[in-house]
PDB file of N, CA and C in Angstrom:
ATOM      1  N   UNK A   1     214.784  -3.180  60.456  1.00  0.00           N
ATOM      2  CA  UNK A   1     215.974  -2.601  61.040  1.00  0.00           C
ATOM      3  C   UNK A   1     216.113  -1.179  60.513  1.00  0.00           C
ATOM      4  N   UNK A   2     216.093  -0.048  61.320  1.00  0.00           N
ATOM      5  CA  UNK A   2     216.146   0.837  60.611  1.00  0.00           C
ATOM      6  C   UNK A   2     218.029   1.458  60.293  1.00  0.00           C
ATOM      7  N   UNK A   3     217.942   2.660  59.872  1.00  0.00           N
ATOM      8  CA  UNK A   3     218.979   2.823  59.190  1.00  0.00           C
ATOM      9  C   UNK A   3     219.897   3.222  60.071  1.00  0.00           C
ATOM     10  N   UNK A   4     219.838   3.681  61.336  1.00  0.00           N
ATOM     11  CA  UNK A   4     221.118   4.088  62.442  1.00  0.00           C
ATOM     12  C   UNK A   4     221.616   2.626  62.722  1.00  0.00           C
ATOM     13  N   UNK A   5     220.503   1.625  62.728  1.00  0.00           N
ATOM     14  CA  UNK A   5     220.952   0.279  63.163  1.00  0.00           C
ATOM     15  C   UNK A   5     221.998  -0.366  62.316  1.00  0.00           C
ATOM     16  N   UNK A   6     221.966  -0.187  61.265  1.00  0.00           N
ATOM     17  CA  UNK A   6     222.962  -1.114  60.052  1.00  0.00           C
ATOM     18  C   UNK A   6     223.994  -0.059  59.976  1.00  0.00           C
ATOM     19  N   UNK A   7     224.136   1.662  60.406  1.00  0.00           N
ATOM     20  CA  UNK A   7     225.358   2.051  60.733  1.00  0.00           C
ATOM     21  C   UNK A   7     226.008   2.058  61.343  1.00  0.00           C
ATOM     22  N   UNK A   8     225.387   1.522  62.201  1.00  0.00           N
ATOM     23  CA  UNK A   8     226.085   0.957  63.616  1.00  0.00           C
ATOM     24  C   UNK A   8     226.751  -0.438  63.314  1.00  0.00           C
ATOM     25  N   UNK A   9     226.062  -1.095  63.052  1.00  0.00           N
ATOM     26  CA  UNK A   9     226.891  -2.185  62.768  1.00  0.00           C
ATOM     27  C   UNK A   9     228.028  -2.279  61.255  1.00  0.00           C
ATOM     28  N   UNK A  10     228.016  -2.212  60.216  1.00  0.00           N
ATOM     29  CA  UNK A  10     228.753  -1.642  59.521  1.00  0.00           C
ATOM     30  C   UNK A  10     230.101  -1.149  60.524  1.00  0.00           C
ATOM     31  N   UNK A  11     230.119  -0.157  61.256  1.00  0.00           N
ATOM     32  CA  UNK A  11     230.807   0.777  61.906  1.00  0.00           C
ATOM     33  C   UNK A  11     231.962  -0.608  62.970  1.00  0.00           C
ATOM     34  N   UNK A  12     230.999  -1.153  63.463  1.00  0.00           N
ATOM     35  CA  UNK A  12     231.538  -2.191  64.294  1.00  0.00           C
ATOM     36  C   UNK A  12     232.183  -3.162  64.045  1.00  0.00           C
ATOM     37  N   UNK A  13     232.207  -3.576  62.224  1.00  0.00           N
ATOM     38  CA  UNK A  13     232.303  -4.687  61.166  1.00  0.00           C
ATOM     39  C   UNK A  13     234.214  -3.940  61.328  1.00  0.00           C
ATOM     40  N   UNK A  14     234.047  -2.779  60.987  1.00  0.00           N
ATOM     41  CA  UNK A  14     235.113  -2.284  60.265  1.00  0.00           C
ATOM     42  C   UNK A  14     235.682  -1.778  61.278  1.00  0.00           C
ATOM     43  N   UNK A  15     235.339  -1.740  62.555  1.00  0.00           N
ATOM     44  CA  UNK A  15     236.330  -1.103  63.372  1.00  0.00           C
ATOM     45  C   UNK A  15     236.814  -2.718  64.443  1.00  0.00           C
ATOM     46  N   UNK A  16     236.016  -3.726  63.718  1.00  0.00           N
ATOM     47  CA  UNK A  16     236.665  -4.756  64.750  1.00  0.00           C
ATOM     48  C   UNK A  16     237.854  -5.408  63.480  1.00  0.00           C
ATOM     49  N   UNK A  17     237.641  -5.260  62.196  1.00  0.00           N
ATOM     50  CA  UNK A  17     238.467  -5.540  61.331  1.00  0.00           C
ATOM     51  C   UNK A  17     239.778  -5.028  61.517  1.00  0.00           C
ATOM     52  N   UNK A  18     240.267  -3.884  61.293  1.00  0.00           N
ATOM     53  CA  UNK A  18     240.963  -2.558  61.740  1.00  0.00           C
ATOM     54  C   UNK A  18     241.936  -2.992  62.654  1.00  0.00           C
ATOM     55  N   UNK A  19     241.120  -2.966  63.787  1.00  0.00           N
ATOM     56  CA  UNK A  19     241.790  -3.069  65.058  1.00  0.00           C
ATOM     57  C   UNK A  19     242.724  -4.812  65.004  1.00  0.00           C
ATOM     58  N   UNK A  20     242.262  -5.665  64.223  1.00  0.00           N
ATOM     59  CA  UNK A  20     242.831  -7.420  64.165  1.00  0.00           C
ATOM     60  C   UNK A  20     244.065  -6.910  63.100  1.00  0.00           C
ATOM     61  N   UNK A  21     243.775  -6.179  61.853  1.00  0.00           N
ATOM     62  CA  UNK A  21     245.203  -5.535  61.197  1.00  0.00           C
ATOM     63  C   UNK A  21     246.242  -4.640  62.246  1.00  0.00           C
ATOM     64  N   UNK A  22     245.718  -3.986  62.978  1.00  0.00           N
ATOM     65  CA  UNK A  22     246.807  -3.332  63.687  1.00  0.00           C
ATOM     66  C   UNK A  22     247.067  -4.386  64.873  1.00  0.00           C
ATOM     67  N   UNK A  23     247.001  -5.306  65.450  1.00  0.00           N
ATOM     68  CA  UNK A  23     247.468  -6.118  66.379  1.00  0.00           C
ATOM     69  C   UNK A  23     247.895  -7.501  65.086  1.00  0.00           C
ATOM     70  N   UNK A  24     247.814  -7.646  63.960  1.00  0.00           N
ATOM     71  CA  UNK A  24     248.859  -8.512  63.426  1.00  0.00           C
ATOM     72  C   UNK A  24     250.245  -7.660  63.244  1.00  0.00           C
ATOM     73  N   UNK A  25     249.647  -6.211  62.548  1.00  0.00           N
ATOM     74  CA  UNK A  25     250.808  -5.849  62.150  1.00  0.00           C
ATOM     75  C   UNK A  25     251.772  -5.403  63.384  1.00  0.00           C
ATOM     76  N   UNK A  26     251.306  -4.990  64.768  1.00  0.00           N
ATOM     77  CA  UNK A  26     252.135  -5.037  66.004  1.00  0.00           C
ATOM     78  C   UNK A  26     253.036  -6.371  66.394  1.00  0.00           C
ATOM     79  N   UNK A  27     252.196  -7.575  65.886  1.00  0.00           N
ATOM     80  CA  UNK A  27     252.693  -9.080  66.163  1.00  0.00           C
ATOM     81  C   UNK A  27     254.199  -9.097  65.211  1.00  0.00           C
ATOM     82  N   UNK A  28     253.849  -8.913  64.097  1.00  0.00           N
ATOM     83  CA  UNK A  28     254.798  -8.631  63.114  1.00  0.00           C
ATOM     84  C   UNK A  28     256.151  -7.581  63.488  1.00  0.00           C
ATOM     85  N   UNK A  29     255.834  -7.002  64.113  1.00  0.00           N
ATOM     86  CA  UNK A  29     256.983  -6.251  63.970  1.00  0.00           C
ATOM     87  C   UNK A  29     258.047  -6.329  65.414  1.00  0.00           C
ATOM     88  N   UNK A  30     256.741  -6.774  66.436  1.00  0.00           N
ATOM     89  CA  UNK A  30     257.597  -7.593  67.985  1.00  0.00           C
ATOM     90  C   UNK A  30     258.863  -8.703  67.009  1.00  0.00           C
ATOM     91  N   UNK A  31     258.069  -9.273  66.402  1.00  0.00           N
ATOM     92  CA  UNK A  31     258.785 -10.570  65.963  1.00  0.00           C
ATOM     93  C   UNK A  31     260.322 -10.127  65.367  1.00  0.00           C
ATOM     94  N   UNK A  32     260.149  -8.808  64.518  1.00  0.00           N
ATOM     95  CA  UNK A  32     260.991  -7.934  63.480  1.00  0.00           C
ATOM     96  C   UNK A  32     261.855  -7.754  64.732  1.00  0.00           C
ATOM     97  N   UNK A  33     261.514  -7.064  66.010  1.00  0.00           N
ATOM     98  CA  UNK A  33     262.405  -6.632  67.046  1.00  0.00           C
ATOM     99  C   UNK A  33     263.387  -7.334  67.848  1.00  0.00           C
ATOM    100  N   UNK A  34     262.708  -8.803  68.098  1.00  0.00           N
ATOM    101  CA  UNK A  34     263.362 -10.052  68.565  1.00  0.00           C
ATOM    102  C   UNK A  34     264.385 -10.693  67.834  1.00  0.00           C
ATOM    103  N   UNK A  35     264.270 -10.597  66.208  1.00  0.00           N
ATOM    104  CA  UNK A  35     264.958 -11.179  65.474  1.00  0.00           C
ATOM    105  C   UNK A  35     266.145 -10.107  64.858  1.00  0.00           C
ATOM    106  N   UNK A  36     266.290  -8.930  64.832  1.00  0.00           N
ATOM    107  CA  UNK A  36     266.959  -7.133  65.029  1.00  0.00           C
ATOM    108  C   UNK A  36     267.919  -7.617  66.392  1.00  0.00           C
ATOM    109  N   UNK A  37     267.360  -8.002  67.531  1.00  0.00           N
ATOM    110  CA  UNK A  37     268.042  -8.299  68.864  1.00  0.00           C
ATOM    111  C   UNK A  37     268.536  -9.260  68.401  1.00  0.00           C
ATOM    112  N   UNK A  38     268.717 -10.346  68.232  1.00  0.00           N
ATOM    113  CA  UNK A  38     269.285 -11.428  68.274  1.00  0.00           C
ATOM    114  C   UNK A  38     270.616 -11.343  67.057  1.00  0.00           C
ATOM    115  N   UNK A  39     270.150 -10.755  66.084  1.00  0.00           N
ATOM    116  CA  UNK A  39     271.619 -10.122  65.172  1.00  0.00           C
ATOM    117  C   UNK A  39     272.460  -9.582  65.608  1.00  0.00           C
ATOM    118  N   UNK A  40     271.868  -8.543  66.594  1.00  0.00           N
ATOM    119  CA  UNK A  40     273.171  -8.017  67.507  1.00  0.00           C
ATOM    120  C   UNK A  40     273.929  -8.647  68.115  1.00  0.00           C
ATOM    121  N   UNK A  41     273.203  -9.574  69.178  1.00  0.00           N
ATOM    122  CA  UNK A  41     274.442 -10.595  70.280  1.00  0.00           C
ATOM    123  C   UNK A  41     274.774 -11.288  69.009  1.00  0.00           C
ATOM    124  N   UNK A  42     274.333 -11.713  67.672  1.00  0.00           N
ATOM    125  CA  UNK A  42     275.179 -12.594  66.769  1.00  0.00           C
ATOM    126  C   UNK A  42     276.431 -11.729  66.306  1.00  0.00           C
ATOM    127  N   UNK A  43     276.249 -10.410  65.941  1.00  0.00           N
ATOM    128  CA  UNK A  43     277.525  -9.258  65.580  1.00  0.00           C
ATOM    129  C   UNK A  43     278.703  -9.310  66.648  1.00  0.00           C
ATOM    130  N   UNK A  44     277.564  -9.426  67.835  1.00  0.00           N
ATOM    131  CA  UNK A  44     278.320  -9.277  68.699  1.00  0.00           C
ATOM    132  C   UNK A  44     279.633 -10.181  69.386  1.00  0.00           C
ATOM    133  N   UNK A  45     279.005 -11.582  69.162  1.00  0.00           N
ATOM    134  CA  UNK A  45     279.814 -12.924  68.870  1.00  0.00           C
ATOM    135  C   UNK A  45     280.830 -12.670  68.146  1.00  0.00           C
ATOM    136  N   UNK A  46     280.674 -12.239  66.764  1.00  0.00           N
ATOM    137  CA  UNK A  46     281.382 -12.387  65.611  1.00  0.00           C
ATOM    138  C   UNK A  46     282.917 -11.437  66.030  1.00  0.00           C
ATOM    139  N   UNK A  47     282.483 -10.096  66.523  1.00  0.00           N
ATOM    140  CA  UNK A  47     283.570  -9.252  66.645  1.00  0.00           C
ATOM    141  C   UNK A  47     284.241  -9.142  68.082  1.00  0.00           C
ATOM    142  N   UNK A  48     283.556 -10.388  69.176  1.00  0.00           N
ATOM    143  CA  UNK A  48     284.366  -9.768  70.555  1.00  0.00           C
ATOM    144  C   UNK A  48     285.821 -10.575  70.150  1.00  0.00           C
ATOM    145  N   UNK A  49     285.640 -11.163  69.057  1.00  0.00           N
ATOM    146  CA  UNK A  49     287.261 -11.652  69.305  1.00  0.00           C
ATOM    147  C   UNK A  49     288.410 -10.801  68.833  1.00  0.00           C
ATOM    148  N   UNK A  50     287.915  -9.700  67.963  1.00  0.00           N
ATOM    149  CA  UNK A  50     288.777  -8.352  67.396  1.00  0.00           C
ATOM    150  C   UNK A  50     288.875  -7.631  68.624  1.00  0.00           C
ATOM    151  N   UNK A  51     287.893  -7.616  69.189  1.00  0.00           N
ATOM    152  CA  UNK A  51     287.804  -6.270  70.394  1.00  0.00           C
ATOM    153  C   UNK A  51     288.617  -6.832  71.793  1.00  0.00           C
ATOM    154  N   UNK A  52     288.057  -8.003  72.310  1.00  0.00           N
ATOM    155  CA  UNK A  52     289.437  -8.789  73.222  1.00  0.00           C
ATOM    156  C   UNK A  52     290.137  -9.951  72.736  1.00  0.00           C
ATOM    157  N   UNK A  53     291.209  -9.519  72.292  1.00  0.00           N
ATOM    158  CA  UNK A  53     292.049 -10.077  71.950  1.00  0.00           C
ATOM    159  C   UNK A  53     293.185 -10.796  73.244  1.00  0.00           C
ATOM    160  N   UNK A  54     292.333 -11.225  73.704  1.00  0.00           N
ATOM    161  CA  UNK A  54     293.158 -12.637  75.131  1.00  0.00           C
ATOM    162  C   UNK A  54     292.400 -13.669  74.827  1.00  0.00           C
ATOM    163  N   UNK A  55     293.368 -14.887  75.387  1.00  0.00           N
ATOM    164  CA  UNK A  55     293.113 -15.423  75.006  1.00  0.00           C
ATOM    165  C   UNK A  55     291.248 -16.434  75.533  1.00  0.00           C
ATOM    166  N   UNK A  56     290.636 -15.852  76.393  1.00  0.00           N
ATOM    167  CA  UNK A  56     289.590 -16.449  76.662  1.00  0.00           C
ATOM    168  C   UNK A  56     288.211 -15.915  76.373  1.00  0.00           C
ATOM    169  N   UNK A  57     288.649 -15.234  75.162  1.00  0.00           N
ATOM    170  CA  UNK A  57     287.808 -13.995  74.274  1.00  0.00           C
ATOM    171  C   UNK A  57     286.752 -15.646  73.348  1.00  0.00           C
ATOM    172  N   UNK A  58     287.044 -16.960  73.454  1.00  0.00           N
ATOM    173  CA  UNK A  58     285.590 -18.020  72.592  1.00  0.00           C
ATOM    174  C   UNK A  58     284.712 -18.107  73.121  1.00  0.00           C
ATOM    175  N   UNK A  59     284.810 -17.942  74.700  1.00  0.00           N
ATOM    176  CA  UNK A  59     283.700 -18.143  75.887  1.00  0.00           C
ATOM    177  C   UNK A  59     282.696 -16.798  75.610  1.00  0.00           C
ATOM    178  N   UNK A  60     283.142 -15.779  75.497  1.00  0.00           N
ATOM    179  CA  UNK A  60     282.416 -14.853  75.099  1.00  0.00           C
ATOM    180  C   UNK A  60     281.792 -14.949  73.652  1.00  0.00           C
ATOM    181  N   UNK A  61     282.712 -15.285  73.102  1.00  0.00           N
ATOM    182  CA  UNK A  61     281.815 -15.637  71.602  1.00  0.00           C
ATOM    183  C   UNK A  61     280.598 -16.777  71.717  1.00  0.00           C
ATOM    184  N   UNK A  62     281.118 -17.743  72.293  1.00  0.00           N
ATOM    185  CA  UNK A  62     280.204 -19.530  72.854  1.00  0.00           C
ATOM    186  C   UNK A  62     278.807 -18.206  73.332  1.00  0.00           C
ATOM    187  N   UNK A  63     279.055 -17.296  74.440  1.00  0.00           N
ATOM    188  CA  UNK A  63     277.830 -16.900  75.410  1.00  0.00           C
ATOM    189  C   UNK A  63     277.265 -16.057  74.076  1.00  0.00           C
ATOM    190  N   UNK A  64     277.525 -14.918  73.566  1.00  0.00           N
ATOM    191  CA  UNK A  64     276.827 -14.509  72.748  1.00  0.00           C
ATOM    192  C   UNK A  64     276.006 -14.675  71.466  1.00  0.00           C
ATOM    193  N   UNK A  65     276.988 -15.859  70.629  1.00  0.00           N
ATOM    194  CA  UNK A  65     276.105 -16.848  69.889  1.00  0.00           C
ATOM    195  C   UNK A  65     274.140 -17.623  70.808  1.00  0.00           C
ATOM    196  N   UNK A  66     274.742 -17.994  72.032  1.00  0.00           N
ATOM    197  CA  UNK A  66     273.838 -18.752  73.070  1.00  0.00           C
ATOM    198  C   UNK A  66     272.967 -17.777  73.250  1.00  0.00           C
ATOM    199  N   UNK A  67     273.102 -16.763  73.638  1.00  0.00           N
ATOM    200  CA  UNK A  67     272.148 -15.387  74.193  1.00  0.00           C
ATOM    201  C   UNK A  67     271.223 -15.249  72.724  1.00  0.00           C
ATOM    202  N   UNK A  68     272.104 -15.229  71.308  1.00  0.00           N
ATOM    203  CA  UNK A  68     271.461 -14.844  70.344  1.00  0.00           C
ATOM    204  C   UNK A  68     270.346 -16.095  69.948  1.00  0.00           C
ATOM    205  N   UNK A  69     271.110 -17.384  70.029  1.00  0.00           N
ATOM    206  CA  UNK A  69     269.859 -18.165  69.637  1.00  0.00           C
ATOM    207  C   UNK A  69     268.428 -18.159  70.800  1.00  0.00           C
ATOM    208  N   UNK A  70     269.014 -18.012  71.753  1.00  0.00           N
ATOM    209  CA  UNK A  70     268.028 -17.863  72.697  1.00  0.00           C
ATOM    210  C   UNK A  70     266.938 -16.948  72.454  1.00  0.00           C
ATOM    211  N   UNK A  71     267.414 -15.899  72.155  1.00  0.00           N
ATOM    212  CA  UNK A  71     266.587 -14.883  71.572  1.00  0.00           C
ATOM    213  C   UNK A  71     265.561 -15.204  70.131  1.00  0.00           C
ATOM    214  N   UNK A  72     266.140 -15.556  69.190  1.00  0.00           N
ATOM    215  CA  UNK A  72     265.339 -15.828  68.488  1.00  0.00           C
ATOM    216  C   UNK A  72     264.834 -16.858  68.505  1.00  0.00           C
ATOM    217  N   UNK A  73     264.996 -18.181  69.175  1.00  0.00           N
ATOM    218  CA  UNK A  73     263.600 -19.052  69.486  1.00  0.00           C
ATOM    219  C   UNK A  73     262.256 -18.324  70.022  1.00  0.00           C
ATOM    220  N   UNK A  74     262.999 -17.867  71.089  1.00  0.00           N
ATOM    221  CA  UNK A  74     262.090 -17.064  72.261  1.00  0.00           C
ATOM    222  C   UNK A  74     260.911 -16.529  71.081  1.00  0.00           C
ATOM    223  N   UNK A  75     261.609 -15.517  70.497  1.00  0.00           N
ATOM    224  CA  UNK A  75     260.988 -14.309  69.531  1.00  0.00           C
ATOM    225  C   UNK A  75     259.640 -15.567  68.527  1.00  0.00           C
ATOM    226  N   UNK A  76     260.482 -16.586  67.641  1.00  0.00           N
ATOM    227  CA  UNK A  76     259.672 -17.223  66.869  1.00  0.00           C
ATOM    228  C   UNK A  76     258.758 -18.076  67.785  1.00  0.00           C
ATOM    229  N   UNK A  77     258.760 -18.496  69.291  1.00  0.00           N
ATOM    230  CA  UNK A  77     257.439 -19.263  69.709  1.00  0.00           C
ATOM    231  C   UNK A  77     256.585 -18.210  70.084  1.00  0.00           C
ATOM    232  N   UNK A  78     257.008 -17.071  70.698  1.00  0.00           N
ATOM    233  CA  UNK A  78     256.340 -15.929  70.668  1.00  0.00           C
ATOM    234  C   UNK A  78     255.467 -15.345  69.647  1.00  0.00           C
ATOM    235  N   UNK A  79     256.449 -15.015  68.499  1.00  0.00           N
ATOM    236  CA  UNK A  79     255.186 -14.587  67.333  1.00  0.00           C
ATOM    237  C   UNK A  79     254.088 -15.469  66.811  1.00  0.00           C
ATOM    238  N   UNK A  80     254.792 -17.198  67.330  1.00  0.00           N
ATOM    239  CA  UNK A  80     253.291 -18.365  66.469  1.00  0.00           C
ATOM    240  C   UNK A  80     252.282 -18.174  67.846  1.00  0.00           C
ATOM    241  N   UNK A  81     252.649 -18.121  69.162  1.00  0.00           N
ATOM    242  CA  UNK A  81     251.720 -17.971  70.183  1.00  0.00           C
ATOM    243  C   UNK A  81     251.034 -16.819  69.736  1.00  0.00           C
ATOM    244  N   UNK A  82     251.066 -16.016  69.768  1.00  0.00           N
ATOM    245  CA  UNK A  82     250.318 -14.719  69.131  1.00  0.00           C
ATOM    246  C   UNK A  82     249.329 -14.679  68.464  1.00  0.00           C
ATOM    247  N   UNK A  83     249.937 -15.241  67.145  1.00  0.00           N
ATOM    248  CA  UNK A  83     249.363 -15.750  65.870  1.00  0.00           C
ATOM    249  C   UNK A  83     248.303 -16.550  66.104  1.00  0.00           C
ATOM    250  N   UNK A  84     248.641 -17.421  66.784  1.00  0.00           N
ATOM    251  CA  UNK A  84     247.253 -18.551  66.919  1.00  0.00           C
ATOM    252  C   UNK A  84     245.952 -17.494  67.723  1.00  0.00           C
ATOM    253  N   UNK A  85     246.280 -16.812  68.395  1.00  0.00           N
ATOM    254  CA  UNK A  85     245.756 -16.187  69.251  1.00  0.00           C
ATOM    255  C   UNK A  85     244.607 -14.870  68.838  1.00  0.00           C
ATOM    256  N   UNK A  86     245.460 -14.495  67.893  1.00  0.00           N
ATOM    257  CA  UNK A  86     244.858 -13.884  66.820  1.00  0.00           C
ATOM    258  C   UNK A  86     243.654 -14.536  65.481  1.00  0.00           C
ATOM    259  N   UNK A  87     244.612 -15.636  65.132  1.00  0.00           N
ATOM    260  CA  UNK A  87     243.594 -16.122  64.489  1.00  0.00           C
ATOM    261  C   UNK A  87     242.044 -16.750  65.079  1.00  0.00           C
ATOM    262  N   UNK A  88     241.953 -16.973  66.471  1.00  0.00           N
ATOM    263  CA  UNK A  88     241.223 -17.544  67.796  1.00  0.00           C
ATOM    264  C   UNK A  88     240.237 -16.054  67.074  1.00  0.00           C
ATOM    265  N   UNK A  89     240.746 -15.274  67.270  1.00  0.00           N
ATOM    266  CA  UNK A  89     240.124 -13.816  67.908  1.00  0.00           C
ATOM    267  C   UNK A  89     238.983 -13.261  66.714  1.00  0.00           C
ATOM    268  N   UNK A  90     239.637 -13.839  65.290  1.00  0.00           N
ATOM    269  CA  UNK A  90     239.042 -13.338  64.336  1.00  0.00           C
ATOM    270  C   UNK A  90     237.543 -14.689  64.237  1.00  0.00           C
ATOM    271  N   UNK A  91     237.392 -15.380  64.931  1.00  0.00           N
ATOM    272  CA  UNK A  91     236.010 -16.188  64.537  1.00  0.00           C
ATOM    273  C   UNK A  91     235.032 -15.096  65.235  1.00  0.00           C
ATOM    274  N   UNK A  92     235.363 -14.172  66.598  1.00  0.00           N
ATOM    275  CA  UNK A  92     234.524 -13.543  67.020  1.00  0.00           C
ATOM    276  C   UNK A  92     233.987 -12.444  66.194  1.00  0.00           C
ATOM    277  N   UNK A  93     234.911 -11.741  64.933  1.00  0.00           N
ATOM    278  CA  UNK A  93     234.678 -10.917  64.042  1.00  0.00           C
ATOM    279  C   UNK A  93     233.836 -11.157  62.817  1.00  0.00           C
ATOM    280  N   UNK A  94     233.682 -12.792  62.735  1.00  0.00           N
ATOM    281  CA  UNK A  94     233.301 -13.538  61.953  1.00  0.00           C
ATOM    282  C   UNK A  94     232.000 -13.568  61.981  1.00  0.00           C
ATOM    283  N   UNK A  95     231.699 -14.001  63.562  1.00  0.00           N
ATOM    284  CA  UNK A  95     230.302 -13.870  64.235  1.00  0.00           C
ATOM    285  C   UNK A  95     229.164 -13.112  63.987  1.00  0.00           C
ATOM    286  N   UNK A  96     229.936 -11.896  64.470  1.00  0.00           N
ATOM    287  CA  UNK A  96     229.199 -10.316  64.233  1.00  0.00           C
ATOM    288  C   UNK A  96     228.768  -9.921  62.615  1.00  0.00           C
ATOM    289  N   UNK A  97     229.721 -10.401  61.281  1.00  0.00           N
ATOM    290  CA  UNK A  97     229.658 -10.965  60.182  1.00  0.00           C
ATOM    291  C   UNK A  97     228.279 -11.354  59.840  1.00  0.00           C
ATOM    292  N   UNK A  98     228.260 -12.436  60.230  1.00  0.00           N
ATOM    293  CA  UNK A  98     227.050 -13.423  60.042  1.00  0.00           C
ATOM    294  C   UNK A  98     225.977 -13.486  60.401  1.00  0.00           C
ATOM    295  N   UNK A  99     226.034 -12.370  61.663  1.00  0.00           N
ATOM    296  CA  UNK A  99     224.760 -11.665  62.695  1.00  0.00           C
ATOM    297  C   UNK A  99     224.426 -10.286  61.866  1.00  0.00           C
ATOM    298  N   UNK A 100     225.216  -9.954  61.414  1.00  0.00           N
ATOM    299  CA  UNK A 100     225.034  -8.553  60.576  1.00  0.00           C
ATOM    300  C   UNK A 100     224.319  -9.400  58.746  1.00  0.00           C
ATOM    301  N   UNK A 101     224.937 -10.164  58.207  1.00  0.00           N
ATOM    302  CA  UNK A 101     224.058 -10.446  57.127  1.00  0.00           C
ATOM    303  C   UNK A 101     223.419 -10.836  57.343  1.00  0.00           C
ATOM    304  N   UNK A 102     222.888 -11.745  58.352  1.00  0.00           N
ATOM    305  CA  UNK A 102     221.349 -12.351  58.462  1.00  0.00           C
ATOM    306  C   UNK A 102     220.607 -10.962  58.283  1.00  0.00           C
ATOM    307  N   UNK A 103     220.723 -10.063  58.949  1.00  0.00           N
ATOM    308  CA  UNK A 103     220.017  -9.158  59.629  1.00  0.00           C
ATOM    309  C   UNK A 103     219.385  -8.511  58.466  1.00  0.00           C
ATOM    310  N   UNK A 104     220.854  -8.033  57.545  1.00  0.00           N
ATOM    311  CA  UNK A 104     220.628  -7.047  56.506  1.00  0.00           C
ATOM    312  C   UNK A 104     219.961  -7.858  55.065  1.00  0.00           C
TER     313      UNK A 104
END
């Protein structure tokens, strides 16, 4: 194997590595965004009863609590779907791994 060949691969080791850290850490932070959203409609619950003060101001609290859990289920089956998806992704990185030490 000569020597452009093992920089090439090397190159491919670390740029398929790379790229699986920046799509966890994107996974990670969707999740950060979903669960950021869902605090809000929970704030938001908490204070519509200061802000309308009539009396059918719980229904709005009942919907925004509901909107908020909704949200963060959503968010947490979302980030484990991901996750698995990711972890799927890294046997192919694994591959190239094991095709590259035989080699070298």
């Amino acid at each position: 194997m000569s020597k452009l060949e093992n920089s090439i691969n090397k190159d491919l080791l670390l740029r398929e590595n790379l790229a699986l850290q920046r799509t966890i850490l994107a996974n990670q932070t969707t999740f950060l965004s979903f669960l950021r959203t869902s605090m809000y409609f929970l704030v938001a619950g908490l204070s519509i009863k200061n802000l309308l003060q009539v009396e059918g101001s719980i229904y709005y609290q009942v919907l925004f609590y509901g909107i908020s859990v909704c949200i963060l289920i959503f968010g947490v089956i979302n980030f484990l779907h991901h996750k698995r998806k990711i972890e799927e992704s890294k046997i192919h990185v694994g591959d190239y791994k094991l095709e590259y030490e035989k080699k070298g």
